[in-house]
N, C-alpha and C. Protein backbone atom coordinates (compact mmCIF):
# COMPACT_ATOMS: atom_id res chain seq x y z
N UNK A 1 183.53 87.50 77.45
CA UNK A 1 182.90 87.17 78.72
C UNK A 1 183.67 87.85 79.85
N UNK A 2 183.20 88.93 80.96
CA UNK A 2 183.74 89.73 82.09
C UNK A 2 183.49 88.47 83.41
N UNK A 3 184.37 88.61 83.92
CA UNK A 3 184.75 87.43 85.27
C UNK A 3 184.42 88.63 86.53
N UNK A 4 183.38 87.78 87.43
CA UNK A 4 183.27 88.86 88.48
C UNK A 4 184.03 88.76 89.17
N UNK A 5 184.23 89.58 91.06
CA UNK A 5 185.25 89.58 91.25
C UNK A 5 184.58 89.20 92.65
N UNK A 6 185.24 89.30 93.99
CA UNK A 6 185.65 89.34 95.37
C UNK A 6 186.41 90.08 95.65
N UNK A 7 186.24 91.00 96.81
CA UNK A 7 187.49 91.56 97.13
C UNK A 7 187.71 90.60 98.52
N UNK A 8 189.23 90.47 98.96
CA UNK A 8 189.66 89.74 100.41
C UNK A 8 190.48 90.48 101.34
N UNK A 9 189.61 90.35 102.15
CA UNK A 9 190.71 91.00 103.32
C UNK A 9 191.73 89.56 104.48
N UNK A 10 192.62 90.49 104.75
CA UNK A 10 192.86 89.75 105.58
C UNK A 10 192.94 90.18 106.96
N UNK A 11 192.54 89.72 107.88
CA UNK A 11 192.23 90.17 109.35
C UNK A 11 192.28 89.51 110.53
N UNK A 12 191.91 90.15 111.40
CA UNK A 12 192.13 89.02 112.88
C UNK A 12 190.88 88.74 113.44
N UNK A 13 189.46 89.32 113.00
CA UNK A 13 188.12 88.47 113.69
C UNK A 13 187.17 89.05 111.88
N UNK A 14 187.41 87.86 111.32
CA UNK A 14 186.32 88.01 110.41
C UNK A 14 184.78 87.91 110.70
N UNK A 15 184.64 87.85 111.78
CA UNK A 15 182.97 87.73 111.86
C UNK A 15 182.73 89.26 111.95
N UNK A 16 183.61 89.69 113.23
CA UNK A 16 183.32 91.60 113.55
C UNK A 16 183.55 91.87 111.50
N UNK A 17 184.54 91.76 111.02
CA UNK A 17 184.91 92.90 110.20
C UNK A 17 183.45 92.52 109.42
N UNK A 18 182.23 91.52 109.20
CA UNK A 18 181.61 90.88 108.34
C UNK A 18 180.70 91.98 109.09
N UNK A 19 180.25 91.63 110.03
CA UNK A 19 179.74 92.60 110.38
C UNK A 19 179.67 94.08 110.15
N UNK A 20 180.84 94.82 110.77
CA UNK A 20 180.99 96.03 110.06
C UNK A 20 180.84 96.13 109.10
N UNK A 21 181.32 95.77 108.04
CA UNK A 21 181.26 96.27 106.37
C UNK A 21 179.78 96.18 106.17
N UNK A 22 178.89 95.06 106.48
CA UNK A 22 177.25 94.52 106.29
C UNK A 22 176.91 95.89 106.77
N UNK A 23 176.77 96.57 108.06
CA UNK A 23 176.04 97.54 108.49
C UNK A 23 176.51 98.85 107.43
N UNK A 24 178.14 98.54 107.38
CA UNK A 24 178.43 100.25 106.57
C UNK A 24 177.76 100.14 105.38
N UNK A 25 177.85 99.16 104.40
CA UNK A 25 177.57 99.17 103.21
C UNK A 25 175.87 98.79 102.94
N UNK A 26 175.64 98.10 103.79
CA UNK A 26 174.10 98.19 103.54
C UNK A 26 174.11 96.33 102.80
N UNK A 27 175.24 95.83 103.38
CA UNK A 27 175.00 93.85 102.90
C UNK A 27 174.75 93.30 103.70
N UNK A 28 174.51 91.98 103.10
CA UNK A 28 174.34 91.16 104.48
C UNK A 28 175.57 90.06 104.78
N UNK A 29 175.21 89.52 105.71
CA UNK A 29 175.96 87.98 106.32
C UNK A 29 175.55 87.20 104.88
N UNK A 30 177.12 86.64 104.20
CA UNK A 30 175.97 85.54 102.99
C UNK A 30 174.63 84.12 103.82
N UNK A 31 174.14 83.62 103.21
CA UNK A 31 173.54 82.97 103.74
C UNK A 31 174.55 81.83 103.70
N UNK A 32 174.16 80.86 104.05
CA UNK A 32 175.05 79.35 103.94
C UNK A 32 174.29 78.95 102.98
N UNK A 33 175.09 77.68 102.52
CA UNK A 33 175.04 76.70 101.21
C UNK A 33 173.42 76.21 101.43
N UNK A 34 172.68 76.09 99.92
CA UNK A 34 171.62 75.24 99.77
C UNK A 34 171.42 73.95 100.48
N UNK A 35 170.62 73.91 101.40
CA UNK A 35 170.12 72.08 102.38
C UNK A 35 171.08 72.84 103.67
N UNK A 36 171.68 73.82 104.03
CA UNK A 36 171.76 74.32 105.42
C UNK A 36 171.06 75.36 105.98
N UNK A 37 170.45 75.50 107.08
CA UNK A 37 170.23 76.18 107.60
C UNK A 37 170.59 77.02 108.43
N UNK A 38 172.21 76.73 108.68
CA UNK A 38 173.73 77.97 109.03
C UNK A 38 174.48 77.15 108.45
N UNK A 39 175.37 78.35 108.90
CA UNK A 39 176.98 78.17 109.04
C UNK A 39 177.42 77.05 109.46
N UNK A 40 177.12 76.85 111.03
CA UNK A 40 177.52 75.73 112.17
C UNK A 40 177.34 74.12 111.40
N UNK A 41 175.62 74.28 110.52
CA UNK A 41 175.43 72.98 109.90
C UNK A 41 176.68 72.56 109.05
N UNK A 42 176.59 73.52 107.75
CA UNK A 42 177.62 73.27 106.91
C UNK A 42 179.08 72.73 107.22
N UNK A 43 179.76 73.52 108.50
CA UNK A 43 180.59 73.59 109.05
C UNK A 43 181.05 71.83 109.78
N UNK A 44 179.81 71.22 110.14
CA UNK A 44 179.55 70.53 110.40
C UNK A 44 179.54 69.25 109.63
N UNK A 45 178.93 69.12 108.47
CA UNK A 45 179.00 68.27 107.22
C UNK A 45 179.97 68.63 106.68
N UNK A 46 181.01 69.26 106.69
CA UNK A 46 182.54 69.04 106.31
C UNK A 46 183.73 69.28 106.66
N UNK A 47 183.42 69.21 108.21
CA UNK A 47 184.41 68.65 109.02
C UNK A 47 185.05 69.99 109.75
N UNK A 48 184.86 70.78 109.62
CA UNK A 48 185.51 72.10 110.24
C UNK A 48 185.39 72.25 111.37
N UNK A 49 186.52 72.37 112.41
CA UNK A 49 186.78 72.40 113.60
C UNK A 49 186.24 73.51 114.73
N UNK A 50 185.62 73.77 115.28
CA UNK A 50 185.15 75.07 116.38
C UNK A 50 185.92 75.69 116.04
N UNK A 51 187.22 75.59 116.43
CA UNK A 51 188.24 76.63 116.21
C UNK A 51 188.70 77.33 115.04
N UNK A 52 188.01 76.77 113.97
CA UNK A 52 188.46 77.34 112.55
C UNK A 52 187.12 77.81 112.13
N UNK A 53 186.16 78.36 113.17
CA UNK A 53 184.84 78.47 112.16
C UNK A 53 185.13 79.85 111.97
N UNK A 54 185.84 80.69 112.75
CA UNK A 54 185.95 82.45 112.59
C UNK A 54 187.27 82.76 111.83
N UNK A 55 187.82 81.47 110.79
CA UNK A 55 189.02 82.00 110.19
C UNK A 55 188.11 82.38 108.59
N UNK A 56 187.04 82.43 108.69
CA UNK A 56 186.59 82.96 107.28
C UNK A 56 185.26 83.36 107.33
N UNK A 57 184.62 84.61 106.87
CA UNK A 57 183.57 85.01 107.07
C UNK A 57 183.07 86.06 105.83
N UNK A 58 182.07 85.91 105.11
CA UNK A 58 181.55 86.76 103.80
C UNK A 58 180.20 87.79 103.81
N UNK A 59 180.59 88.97 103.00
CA UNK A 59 179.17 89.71 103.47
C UNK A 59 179.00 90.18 102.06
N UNK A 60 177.90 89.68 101.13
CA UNK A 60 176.93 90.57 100.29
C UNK A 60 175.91 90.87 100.15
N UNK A 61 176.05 92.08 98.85
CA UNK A 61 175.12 92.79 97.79
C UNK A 61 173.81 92.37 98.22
N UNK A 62 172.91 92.53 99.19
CA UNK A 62 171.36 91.67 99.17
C UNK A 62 170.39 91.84 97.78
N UNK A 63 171.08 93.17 97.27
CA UNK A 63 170.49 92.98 95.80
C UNK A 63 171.72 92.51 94.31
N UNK A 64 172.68 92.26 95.26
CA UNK A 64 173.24 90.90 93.92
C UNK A 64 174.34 91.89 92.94
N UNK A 65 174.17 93.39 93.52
CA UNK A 65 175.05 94.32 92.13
C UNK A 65 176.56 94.36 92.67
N UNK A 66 176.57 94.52 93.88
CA UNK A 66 178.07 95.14 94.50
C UNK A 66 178.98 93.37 94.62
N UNK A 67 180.53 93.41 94.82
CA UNK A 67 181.18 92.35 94.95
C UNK A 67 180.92 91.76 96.57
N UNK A 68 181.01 90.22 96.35
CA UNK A 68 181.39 89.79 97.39
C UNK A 68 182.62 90.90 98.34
N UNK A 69 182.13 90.50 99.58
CA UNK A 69 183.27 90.90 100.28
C UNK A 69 183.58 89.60 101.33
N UNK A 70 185.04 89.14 101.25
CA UNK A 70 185.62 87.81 101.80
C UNK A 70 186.43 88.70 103.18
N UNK A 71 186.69 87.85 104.16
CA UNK A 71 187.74 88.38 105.14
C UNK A 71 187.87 87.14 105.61
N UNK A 72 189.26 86.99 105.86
CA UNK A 72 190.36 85.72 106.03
C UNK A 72 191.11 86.43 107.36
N UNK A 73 191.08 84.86 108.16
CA UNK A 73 191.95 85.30 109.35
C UNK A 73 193.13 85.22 108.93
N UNK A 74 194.36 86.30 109.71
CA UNK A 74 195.71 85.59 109.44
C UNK A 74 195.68 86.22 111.05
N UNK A 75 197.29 85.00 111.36
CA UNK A 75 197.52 84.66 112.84
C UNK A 75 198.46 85.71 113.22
N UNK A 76 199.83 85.22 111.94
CA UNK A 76 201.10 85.87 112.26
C UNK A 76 201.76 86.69 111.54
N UNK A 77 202.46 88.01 112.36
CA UNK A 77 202.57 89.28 111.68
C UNK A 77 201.61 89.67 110.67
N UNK A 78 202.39 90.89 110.03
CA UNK A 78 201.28 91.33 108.89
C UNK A 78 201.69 90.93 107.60
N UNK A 79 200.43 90.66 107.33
CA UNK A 79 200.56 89.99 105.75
C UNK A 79 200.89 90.99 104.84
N UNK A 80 201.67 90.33 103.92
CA UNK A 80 202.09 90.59 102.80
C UNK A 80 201.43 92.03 101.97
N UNK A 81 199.92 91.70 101.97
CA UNK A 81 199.19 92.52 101.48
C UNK A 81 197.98 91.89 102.25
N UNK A 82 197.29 93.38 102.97
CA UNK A 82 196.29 93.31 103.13
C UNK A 82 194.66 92.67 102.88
N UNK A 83 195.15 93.38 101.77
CA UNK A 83 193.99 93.18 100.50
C UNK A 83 193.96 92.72 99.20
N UNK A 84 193.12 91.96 97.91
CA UNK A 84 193.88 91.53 97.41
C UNK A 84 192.15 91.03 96.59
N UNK A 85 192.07 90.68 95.55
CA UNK A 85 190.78 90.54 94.49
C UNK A 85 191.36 88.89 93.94
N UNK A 86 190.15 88.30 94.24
CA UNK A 86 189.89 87.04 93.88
C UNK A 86 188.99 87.00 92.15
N UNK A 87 189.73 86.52 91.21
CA UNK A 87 188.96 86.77 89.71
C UNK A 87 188.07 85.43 89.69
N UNK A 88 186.65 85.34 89.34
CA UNK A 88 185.86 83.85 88.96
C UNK A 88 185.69 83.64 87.88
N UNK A 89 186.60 83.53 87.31
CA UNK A 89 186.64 83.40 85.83
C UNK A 89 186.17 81.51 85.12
N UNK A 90 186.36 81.21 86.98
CA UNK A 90 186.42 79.12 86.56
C UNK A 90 184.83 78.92 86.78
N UNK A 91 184.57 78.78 87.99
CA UNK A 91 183.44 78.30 88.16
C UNK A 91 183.39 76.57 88.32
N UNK A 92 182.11 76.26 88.52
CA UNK A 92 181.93 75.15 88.91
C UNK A 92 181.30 74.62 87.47
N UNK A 93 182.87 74.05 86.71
CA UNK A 93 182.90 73.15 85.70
C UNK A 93 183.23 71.61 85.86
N UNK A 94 182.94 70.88 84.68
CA UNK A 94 183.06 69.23 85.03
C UNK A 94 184.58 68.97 85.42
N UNK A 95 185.58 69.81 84.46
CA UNK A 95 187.02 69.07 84.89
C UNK A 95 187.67 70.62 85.07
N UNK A 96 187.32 71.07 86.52
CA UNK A 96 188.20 72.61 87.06
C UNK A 96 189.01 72.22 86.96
N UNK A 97 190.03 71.29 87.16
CA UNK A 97 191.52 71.52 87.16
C UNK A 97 191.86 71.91 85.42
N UNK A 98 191.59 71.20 84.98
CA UNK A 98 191.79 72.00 82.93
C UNK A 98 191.55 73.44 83.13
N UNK A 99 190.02 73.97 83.46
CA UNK A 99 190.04 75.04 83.16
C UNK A 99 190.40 75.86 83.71
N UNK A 100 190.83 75.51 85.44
CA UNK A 100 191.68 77.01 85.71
C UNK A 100 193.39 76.69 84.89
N UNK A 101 193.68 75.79 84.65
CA UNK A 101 195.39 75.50 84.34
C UNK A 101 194.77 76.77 82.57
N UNK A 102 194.03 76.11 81.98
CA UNK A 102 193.38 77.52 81.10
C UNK A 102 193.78 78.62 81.78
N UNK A 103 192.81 79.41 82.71
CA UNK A 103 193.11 80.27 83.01
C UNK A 103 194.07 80.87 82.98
N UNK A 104 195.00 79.87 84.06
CA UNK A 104 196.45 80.42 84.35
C UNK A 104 197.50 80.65 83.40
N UNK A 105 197.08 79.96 82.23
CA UNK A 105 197.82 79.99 81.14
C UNK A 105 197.81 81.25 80.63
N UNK A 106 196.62 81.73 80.46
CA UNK A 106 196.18 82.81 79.45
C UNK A 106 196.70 83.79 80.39
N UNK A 107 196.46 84.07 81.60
CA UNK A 107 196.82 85.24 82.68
C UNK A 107 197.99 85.12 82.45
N UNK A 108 198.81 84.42 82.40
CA UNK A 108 200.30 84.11 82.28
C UNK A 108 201.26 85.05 80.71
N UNK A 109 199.95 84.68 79.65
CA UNK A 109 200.30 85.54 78.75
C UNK A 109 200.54 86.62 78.68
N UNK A 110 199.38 87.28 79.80
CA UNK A 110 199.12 88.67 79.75
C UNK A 110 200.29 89.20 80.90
N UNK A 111 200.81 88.50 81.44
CA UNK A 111 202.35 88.93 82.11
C UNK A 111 202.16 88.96 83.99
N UNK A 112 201.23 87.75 84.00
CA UNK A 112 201.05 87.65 85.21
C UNK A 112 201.98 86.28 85.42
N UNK A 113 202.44 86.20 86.47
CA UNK A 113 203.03 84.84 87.42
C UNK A 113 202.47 83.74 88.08
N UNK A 114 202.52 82.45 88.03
CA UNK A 114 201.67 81.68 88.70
C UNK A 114 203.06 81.70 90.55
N UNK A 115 201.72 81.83 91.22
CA UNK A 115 202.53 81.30 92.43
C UNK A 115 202.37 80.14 93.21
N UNK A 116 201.10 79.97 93.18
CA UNK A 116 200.73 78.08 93.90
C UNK A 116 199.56 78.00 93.96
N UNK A 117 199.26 76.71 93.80
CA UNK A 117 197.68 75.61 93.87
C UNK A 117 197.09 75.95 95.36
N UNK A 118 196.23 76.02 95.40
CA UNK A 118 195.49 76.32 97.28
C UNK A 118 194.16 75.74 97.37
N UNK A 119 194.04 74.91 98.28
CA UNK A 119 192.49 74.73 98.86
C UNK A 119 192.23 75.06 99.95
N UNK A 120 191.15 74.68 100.32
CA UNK A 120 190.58 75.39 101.43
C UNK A 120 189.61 74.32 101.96
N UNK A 121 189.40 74.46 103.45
CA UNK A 121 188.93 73.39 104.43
C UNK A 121 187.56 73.00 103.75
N UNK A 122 186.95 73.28 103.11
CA UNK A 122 185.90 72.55 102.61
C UNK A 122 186.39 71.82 101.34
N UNK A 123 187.36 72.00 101.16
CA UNK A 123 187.63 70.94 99.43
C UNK A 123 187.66 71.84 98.44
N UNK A 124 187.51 73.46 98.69
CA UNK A 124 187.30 74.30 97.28
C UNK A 124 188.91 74.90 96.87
N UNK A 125 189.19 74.69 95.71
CA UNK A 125 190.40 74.93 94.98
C UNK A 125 190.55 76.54 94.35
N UNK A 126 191.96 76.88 93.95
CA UNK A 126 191.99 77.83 93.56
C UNK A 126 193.48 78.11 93.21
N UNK A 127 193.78 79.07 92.22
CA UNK A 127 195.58 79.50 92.67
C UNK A 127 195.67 80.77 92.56
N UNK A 128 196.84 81.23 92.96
CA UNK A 128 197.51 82.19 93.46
C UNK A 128 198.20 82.92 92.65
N UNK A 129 198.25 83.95 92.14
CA UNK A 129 198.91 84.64 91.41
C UNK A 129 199.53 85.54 91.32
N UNK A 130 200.78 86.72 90.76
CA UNK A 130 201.10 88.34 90.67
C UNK A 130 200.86 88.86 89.50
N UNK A 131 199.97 89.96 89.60
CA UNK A 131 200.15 90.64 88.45
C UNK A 131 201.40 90.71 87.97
N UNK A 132 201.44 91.51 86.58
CA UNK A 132 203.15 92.27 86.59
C UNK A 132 203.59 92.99 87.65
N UNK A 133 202.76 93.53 88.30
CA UNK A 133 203.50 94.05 89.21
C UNK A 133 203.62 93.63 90.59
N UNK A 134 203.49 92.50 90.72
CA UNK A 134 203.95 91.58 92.02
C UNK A 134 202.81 92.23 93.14
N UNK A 135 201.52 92.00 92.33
CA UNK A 135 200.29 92.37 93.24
C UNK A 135 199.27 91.18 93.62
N UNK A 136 199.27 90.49 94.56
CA UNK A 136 198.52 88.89 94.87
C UNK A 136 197.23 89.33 94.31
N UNK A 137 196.78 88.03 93.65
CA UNK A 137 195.70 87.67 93.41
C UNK A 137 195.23 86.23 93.32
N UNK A 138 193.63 85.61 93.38
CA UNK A 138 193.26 84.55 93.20
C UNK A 138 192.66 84.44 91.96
N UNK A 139 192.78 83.38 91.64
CA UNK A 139 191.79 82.68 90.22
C UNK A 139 191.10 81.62 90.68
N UNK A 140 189.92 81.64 90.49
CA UNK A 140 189.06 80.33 91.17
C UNK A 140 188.16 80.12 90.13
């Protein structure tokens, strides 16, 4: 079974960069979650602050082939790494915490590092990882 991917940026106005990439590449703004009709709603039913609505913004594939593209605000100095591929290898299973600690296990074999547990303002989980070669990545 092949795990698709995300690529993430990290940046200082994810809505512009969502933008740009949508016009260069020919994607769109994702839509928001099923029973919303935006962003603002969603944003809204789980609690996210005005001020945190432009720390995350996504643009895809309108025909479904090319990867997500994610862009993440960061505040201070420059990050670590720019850029950086999120693997979906978990998905939305009955008990995610088993199957990404799976995951991480098996990635672990293959000579990757766990670095830490992470969620995110809506409740969605994930961790953090280095290749062998001390290159960030997510597993979600």
């Amino acid at each position: 079974m092949s795990s698709s991917i995300q690529i993430v940026f990290a940046c200082v106005d994810p809505a512009r960069m969502t933008e740009f990439w949508s016009a260069a590449l020919g994607y769109i703004l994702q839509p928001p979650p099923d029973g919303f009709d935006t962003w603002d709603q969603f944003a809204d039913a789980v609690g996210i602050p005005e001020d945190k609505r432009n720390d995350i913004s996504a643009a895809v594939d309108p025909d479904g082939l090319g990867p997500r593209l994610l862009f993440e605000r960061w505040d201070a100095g420059a990050p670590n790494q720019r850029l950086h591929i999120d693997v979906n290898s978990v998905g939305e299973v009955e008990d995610r915490p088993a199957a990404l600690n799976a995951e991480r296990e098996r990635l672990e074999a293959l000579g990757a590092t766990f670095h830490r547990e992470a969620s995110g303002m809506a409740g969605e989980t994930w961790i953090e990882m280095h290749d062998p070669e001390g290159n960030w990545f997510c597993v979600q």
